[in-house]
Protein backbone atom coordinates (compact mmCIF):
# COMPACT_ATOMS: atom_id res chain seq x y z
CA UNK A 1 38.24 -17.06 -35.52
CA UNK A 2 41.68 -16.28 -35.99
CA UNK A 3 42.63 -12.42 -35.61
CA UNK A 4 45.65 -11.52 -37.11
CA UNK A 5 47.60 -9.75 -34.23
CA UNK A 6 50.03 -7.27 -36.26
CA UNK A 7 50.90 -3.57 -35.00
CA UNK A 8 48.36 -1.31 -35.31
CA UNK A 9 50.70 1.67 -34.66
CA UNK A 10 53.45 -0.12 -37.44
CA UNK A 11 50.04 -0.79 -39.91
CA UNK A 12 49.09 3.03 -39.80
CA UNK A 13 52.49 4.26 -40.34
CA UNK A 14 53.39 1.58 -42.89
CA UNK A 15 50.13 2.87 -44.53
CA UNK A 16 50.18 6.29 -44.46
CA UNK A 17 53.78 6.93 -45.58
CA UNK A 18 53.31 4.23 -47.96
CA UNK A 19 50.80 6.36 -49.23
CA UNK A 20 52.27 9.81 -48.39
CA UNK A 21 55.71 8.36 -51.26
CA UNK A 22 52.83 7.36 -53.98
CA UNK A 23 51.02 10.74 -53.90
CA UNK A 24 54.41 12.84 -53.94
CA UNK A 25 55.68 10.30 -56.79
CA UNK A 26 52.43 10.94 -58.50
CA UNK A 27 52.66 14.62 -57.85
CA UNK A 28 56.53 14.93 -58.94
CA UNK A 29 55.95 13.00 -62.29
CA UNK A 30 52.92 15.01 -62.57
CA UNK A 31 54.55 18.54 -62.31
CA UNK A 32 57.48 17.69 -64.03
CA UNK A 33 55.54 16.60 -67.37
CA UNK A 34 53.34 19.81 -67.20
CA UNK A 35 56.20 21.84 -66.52
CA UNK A 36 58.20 20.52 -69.70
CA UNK A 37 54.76 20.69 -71.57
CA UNK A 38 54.09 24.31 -70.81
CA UNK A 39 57.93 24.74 -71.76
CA UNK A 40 57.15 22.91 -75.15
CA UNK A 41 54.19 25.13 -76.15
CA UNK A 42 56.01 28.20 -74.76
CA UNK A 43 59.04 27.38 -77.52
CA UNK A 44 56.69 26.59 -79.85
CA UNK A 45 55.14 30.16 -79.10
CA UNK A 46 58.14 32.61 -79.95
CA UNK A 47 59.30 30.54 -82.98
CA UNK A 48 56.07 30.87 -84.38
CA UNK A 49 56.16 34.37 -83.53
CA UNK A 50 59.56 34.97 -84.44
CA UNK A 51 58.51 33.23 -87.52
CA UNK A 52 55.95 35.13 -88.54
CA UNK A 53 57.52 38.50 -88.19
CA UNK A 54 60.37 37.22 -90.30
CA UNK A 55 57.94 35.93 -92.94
CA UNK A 56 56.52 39.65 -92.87
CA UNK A 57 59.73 41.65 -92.61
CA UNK A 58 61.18 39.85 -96.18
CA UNK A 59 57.83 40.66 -97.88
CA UNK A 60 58.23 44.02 -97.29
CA UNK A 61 61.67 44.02 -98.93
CA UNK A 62 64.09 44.30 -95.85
CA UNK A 63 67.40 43.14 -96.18
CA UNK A 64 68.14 40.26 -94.70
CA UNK A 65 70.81 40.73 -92.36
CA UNK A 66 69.05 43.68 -91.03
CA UNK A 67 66.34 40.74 -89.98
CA UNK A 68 68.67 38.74 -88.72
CA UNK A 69 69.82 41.81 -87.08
CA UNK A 70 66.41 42.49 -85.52
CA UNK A 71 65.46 38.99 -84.41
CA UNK A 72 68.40 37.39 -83.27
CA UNK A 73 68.53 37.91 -79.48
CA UNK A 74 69.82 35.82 -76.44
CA UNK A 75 68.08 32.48 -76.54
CA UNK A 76 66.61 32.59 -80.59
CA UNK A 77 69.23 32.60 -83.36
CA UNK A 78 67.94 33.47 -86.44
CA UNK A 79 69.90 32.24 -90.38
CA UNK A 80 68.34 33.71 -93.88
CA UNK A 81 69.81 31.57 -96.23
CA UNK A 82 69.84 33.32 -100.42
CA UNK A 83 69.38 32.09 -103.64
CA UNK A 84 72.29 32.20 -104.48
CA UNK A 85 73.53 30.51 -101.20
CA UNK A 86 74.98 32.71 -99.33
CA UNK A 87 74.10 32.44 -95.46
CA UNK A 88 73.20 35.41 -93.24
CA UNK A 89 73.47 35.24 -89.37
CA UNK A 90 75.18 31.85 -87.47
CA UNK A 91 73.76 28.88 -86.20
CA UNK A 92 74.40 27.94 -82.90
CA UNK A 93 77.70 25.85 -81.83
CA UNK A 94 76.74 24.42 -78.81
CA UNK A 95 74.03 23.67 -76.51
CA UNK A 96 70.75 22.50 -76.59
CA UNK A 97 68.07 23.94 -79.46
CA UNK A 98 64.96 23.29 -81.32
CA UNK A 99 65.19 24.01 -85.10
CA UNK A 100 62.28 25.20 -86.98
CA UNK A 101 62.64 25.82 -91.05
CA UNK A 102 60.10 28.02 -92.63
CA UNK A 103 60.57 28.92 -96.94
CA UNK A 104 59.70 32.39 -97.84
CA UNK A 105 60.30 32.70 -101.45
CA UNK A 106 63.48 31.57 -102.54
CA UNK A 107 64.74 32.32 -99.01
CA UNK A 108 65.67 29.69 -96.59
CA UNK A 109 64.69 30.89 -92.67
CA UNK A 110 65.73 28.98 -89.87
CA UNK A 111 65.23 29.47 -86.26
CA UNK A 112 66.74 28.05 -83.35
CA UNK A 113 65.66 28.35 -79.84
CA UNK A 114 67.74 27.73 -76.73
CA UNK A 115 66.10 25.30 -74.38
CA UNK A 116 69.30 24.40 -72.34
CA UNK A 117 67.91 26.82 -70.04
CA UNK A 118 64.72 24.83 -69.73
CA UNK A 119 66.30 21.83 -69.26
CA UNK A 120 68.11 22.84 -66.29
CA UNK A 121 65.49 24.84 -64.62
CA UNK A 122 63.34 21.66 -65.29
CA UNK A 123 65.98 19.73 -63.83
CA UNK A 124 66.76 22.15 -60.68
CA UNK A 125 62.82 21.85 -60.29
CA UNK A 126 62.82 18.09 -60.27
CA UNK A 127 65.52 17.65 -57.80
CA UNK A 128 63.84 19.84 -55.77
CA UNK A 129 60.69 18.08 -55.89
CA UNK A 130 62.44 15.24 -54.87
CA UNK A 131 64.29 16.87 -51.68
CA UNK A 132 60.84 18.33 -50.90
CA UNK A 133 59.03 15.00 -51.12
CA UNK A 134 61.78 13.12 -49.18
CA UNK A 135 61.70 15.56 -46.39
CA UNK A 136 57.61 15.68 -46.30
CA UNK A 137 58.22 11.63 -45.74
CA UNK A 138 60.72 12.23 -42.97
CA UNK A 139 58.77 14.72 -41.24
CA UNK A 140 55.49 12.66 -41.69
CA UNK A 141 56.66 9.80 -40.19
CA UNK A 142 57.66 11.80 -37.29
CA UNK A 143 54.79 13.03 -36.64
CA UNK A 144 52.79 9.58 -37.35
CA UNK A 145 54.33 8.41 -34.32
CA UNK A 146 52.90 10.94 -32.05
CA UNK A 147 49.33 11.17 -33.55
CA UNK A 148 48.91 7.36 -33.70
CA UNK A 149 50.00 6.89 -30.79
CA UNK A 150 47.49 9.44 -29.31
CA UNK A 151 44.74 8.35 -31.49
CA UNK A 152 45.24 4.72 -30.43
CA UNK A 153 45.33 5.58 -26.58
CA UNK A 154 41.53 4.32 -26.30
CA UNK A 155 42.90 1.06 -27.43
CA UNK A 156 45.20 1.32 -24.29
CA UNK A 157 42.27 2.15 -22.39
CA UNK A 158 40.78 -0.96 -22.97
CA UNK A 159 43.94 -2.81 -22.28
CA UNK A 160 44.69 -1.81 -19.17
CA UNK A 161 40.73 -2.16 -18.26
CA UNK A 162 40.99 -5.43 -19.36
CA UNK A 163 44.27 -6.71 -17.62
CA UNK A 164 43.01 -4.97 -14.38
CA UNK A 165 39.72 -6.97 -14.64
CA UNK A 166 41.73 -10.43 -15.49
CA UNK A 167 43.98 -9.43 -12.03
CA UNK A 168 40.24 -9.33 -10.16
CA UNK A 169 39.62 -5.61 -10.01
CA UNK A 170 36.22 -5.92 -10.93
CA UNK A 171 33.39 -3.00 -11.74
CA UNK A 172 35.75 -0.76 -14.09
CA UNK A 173 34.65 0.31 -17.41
CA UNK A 174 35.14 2.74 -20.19
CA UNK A 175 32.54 4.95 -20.08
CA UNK A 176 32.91 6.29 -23.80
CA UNK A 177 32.01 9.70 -24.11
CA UNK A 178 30.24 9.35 -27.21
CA UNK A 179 28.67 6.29 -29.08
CA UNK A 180 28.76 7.25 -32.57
CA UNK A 181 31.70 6.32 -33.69
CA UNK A 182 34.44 3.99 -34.34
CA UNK A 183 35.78 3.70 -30.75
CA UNK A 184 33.10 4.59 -29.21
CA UNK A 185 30.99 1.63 -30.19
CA UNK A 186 33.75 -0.58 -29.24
CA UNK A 187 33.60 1.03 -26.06
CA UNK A 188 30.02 0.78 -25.47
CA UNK A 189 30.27 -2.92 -26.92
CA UNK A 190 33.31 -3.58 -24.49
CA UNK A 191 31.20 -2.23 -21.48
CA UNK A 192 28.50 -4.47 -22.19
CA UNK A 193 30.47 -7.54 -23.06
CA UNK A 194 31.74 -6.54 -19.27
CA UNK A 195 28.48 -5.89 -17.45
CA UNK A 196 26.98 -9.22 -19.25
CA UNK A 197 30.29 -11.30 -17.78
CA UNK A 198 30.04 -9.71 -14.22
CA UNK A 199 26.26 -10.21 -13.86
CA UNK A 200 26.67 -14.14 -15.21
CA UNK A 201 29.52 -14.20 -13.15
CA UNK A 202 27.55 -12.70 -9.86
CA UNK A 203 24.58 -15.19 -11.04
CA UNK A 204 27.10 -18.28 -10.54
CA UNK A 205 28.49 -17.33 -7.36
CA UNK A 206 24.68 -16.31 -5.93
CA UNK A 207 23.43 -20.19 -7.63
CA UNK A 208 26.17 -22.08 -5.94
CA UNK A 209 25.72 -20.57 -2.94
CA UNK A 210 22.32 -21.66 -2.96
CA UNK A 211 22.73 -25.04 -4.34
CA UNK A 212 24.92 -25.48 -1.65
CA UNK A 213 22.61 -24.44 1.14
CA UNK A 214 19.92 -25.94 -0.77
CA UNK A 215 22.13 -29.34 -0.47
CA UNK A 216 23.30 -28.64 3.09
CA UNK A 217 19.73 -28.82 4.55
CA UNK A 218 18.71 -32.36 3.21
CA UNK A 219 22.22 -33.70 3.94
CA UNK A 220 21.66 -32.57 7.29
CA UNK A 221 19.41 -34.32 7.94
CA UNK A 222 20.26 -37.64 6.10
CA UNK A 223 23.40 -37.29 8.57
CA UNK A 224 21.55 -36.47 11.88
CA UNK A 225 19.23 -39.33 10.86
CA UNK A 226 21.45 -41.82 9.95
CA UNK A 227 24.10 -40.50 13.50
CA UNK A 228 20.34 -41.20 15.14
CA UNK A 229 19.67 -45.00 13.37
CA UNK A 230 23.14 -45.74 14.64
CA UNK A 231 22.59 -44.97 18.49
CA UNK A 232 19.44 -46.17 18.15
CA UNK A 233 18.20 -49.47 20.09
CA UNK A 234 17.80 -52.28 17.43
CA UNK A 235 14.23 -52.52 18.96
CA UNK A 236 13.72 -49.06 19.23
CA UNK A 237 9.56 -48.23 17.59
CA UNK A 238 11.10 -44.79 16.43
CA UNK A 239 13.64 -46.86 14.18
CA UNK A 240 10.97 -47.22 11.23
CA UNK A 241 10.40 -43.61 11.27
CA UNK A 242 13.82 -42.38 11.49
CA UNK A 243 14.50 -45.09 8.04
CA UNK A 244 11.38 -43.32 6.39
CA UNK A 245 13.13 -39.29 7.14
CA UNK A 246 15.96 -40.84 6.08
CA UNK A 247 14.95 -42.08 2.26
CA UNK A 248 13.20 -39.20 1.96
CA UNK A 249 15.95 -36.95 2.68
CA UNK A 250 18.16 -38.82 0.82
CA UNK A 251 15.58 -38.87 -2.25
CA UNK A 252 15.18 -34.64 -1.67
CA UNK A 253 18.92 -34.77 -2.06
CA UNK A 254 18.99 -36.90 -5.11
CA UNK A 255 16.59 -34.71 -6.57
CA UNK A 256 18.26 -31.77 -6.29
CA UNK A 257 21.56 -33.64 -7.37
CA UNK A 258 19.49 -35.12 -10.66
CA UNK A 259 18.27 -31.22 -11.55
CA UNK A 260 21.66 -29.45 -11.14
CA UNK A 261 22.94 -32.13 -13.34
CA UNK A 262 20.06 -31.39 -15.96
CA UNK A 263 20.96 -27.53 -15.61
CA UNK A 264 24.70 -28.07 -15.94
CA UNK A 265 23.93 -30.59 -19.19
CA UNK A 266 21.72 -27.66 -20.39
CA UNK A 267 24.12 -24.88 -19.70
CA UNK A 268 26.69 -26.89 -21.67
CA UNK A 269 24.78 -27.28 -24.81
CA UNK A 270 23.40 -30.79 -24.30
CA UNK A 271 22.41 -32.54 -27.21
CA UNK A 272 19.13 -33.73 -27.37
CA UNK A 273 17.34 -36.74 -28.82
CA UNK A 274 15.33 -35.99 -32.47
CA UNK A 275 12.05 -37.68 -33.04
CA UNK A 276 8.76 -36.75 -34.04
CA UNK A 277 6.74 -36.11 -30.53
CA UNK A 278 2.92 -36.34 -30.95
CA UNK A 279 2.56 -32.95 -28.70
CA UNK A 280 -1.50 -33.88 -28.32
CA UNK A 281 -0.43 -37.44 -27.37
CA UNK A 282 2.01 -36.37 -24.69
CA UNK A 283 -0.34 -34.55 -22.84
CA UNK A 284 -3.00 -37.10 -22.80
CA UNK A 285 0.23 -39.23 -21.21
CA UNK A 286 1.00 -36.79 -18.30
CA UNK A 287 -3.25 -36.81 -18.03
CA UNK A 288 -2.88 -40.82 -17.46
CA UNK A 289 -0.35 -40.11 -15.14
CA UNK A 290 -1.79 -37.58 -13.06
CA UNK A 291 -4.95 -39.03 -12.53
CA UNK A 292 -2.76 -42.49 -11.57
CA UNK A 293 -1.05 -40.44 -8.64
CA UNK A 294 -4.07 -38.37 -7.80
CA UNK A 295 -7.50 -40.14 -9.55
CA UNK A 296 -9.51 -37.43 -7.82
CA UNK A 297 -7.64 -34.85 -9.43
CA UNK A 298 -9.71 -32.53 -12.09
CA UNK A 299 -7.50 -32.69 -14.83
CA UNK A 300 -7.81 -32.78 -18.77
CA UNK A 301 -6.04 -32.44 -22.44
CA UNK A 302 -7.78 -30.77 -25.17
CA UNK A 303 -7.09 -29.44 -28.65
CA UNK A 304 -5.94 -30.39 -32.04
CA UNK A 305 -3.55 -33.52 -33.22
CA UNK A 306 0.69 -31.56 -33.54
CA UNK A 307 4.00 -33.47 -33.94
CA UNK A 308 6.79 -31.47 -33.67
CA UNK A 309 10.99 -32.64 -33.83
CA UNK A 310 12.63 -32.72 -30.46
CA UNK A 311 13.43 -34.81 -27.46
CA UNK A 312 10.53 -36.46 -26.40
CA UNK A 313 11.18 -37.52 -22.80
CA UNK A 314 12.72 -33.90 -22.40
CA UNK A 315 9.79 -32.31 -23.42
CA UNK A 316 7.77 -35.01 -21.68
CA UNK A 317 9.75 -33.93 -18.39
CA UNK A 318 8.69 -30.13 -18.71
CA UNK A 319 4.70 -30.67 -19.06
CA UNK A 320 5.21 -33.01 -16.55
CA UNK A 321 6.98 -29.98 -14.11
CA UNK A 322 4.18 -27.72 -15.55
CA UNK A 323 1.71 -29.93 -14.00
CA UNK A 324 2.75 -30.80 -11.03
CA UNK A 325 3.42 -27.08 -10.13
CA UNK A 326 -0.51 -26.18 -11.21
CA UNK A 327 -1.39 -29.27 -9.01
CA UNK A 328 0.43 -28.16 -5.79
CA UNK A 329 -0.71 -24.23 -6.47
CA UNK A 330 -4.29 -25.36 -6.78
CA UNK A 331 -4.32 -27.86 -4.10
CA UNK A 332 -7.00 -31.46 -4.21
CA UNK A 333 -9.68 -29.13 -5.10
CA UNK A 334 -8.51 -27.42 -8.22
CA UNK A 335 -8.64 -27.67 -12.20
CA UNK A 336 -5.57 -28.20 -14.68
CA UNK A 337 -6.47 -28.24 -18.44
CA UNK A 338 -4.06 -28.68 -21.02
CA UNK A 339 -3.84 -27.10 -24.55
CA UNK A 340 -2.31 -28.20 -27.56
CA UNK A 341 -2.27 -26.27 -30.49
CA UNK A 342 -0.09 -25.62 -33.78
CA UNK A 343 1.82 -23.44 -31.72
CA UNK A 344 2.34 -25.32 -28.85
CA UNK A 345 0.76 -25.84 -25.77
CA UNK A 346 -0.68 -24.14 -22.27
CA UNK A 347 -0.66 -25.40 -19.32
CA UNK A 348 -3.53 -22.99 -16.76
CA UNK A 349 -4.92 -23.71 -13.55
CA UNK A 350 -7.29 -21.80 -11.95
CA UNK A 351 -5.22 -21.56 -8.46
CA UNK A 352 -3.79 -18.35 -6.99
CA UNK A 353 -2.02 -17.18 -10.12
CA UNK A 354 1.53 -15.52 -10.19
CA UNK A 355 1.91 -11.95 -9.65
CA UNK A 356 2.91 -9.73 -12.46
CA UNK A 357 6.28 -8.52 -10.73
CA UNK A 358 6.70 -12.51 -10.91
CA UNK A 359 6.08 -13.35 -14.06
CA UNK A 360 9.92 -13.69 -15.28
CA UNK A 361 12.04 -14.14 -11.85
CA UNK A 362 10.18 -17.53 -11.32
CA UNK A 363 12.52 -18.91 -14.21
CA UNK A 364 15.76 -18.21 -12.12
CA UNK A 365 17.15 -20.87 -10.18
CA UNK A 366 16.24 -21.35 -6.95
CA UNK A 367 13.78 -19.16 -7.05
CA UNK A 368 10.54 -20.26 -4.89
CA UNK A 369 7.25 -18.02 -4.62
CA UNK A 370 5.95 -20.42 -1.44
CA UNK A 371 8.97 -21.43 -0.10
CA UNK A 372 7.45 -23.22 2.98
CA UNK A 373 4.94 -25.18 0.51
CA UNK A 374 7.67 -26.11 -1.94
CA UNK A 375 10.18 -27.64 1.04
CA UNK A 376 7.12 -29.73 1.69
CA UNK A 377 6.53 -30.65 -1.30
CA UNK A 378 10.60 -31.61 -1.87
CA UNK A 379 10.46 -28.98 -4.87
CA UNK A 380 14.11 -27.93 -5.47
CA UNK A 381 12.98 -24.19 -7.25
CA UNK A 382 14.93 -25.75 -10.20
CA UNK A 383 11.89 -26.93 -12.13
CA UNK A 384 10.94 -23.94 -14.08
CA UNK A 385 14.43 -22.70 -15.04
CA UNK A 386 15.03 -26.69 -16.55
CA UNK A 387 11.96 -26.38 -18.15
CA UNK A 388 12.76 -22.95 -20.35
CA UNK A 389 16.57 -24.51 -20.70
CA UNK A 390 14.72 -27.24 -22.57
CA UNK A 391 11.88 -25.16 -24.55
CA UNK A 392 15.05 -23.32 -25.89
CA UNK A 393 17.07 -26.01 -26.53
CA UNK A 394 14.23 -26.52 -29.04
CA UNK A 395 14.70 -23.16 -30.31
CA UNK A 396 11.23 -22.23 -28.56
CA UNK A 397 10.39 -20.48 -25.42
CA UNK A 398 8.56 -20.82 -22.24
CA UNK A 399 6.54 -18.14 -20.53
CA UNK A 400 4.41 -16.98 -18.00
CA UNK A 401 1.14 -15.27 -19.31
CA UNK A 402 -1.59 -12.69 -17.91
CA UNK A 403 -5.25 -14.28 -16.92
CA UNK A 404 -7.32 -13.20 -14.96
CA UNK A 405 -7.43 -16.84 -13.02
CA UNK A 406 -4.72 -19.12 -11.58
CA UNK A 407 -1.47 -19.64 -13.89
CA UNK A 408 -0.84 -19.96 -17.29
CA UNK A 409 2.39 -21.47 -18.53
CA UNK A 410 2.92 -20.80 -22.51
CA UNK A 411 5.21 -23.54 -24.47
CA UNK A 412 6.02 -22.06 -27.87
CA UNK A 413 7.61 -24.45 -29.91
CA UNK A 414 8.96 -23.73 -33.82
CA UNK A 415 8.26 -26.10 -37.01
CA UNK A 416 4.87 -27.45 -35.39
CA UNK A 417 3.04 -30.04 -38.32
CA UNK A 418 -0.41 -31.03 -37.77
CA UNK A 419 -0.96 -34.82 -37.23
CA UNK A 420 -3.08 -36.30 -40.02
CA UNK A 421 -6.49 -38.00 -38.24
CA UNK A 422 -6.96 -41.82 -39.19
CA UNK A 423 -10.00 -42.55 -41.66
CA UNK A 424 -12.47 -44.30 -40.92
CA UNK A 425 -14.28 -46.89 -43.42
C-alpha cells in the first residue's frame, strides 16, 4: 500500500477556497443575469404601460402633442408620428434605449426607454460582486489556516504519541474522548494498534527470557558434566553415568533448540507441505507408535475414514504432542482414545483433566501446568503452542474442551472430504 503523503492542511485549503471561487462565480453570474432579467421585464413593463395609455389617450381624440406632453418624462421619450408626416415630440440623441413601435390608426407611436441607467447600475453591481467575492476568498483563506490547523491538532496528537513511542517512551495513548466519529475511531483504532504492539512486544521479551532460562538449565548441566568427564579418571565407574546425563542433557537442549526453531518457522509464516492426509489413517499411525514405545499402554483410534489438504508430517507431529501429553497426564494406568470425524479429530484421556482457568493459557509458550513432571519428562512447555501454530497454519484451530473426565484436545480442521471405503467382491 502506497499512501499518498500530500498536505492535509494545503488539501483543505486548496479545497475549500477552490470551492469558496466556484460558488461566488456561480453566485455572481447568477445575480447578475436575474438582475438584468428583472431589468428586462421591468422595461418591458412601463412601455407597455406607457403604451397603452397612449393607445387610449388618441382614441379619445387628444391632440397629440399634448400626449407627448403627458408621457414624455425622464427616462421614456415618447414620438406621435401623423398622416400626413409630420413628427411630434424627439427621439433621443444619445445613450442607450429600447424602441418599441405600436400603430394606432394612421398614427405612428414610438417609445423609447432609457436603460443606460440599468446598464451602469448593473455594472456598479457586478463589480461589486466581484470586490465582494474576492475579499470573501481573502478573508476565507485566512481563516482556513487557523481552523485547519485546530481541527487537525488530533492528527498532531497522534504524531507526537507516535514519535515519543518510536524514542521508547512506552504506555502513552490517546484516550479519545468520544468514539463516534471520524477521529475518534482513529483514535480508538490507534490505541489498540498500540496496546496490541506493547503486549506482543512484552510477550517477546517475557518468551526470551524464558527460552533463555529454559536453555540455561540443560546447558548447565551438559557443561558441569562434560567439566566432570574431563577431571574424571579414565577408569572412573561414575564415567558411564556422567556420558548418559550428558546425552540426555544435550538431547533436552536439542529439543528445546528443534521447537523454538518450529515456533520461529511458524511465527514467520512457514510454508507448509500440501497433500491429501488420510486423518483416520494418521491416527491409527501414532496408535502403532504408541503401543511400540509403551505396548501396555491402553490406547485406541476410532471413527469414520477423512482426508483433508495439509502437511502431513506437521499434522502428524501435533497428534503425536497430543498424545504423548494424555500419556504422561494419565500415567501407565490410563486410557487415550482418538476421534476422527468430518470435522476433525479429539484427542481425551481420562487423567486429571485441565482446570477451566487453564483451558487457554496452556497454549502460551512455556507455559507448564506440572512443571516438576514435565522437567522429568524433558517437555520444553512448547508443545501445545506448536501444535495450535500448526492447526492454524491450516486455517483450523486447536482447543481445549469441558468433560467431565481427564482432557480433551479439539483439532478443527476446514475442507474435511470423507474417504471413499474399498468394495469388496
Amino acid at each position: 500500500m502506497n499512501l499518498r503523503t500530500v498536505s492535509l492542511r494545503r488539501r483543505v485549503a486548496v479545497s475549500v477556497l477552490l470551492v469558496l471561487f466556484l460558488v461566488l462565480v456561480a453566485l455572481v453570474i447568477s445575480v447578475d443575469r436575474t438582475f438584468a432579467g428583472q431589468s428586462s421585464k421591468d422595461v418591458d413593463g412601463v412601455l407597455n404601460s406607457t403604451e397603452a395609455r397612449a393607445v387610449e389617450m388618441l382614441k379619445n381624440g387628444r391632440r397629440p402633442a399634448e400626449i407627448v406632453g403627458v408621457l414624455t418624462k425622464r427616462n421614456i421619450h415618447v414620438t406621435i408620428e401623423l398622416p400626413n408626416g409630420t413628427t411630434v415630440g424627439s427621439a433621443p440623441d444619445e445613450g442607450q434605449f429600447t424602441r418599441q413601435v405600436r400603430n394606432v390608426g394612421r398614427n405612428k407611436v414610438t417609445l423609447y426607454a432609457d436603460t443606460e441607467a440599468i446598464s451602469q447600475a448593473q455594472h456598479r453591481l457586478r463589480k461589486l460582486l466581484v470586490l465582494l467575492g474576492l475579499g470573501a476568498i481573502a478573508l476565507t483563506g485566512l481563516l482556513i489556516v487557523v481552523v485547519v490547523r485546530r481541527a487537525l491538532a488530533p492528527l498532531d496528537a497522534m504524531t507526537s504519541l507516535a514519535q515519543a513511542i518510536a524514542a521508547g517512551h512506552r504506555g502513552g495513548r490517546l484516550n479519545p474522548s468520544r468514539t463516534d466519529t471520524e477521529l475518534g475511531r482513529t483514535a480508538a483504532a490507534f490505541d489498540g494498534m498500540l496496546d496490541s504492539l506493547e503486549g506482543s512486544e512484552q510477550r517477546t521479551r517475557r518468551f526470551v527470557a524464558d527460552a533463555a532460562h529454559e536453555l540455561r538449565t540443560p546447558i548447565t548441566g551438559v557443561q558441569a558434566v562434560a567439566e566432570a568427564l574431563v577431571q574424571a579418571p579414565v577408569d572412573s565407574p561414575d564415567r558411564d553415568q556422567m556420558s548418559f546425563l550428558l546425552v540426555r542433557e544435550a538431547r533436552r537442549a536439542g529439543r528445546l533448540v528443534d521447537d523454538l526453531l518450529a515456533l520461529a518457522q511458524l511465527d514467520a509464516g512457514y510454508e507448509m507441505q500440501r497433500e491429501s492426509v488420510d486423518l483416520l489413517g494418521l491416527a491409527e499411525a501414532e496408535v502403532a507408535r504408541t503401543r511400540f514405545v509403551a505396548p501396555d499402554f491402553d490406547i485406541a483410534a476410532e471413527g469414520v475414514p477423512a482426508a483433508v489438504v495439509g502437511d502431513g508430517q506437521r499434522l502428524a507431529q501435533v497428534l503425536a504432542n497430543l498424545v504423548d501429553n494424555a500419556r504422561q497426564a494419565t500415567g501407565p494406568q490410563g486410557t487415550v482414545r482418538i476421534r476422527v470425524d468430518l470435522t476433525g479429530f479429539t484427542v481425551s484421556d481420562n487423567g486429571p483433566g485441565v482446570p477451566e482457568a487453564e483451558r487457554e493459557r496452556i497454549f502460551d509458550r512455556l507455559v507448564r501446568l506440572d512443571d516438576a513432571r514435565d522437567r522429568r519428562s524433558g517437555g520444553s512447555g512448547l508443545g501445545l503452542a506448536i501444535a495450535r501454530g500448526v492447526i492454524r497454519a491450516h486455517s483450523g484451530d486447536l482447543t481445549c474442551e469441558p468433560s467431565e473426565q481427564g482432557a480433551v484436545f479439539r483439532v478443527t480442521l476446514p475442507a474435511i472430504n470423507p474417504v471413499a471405503q474399498p468394495s469388496h467382491v
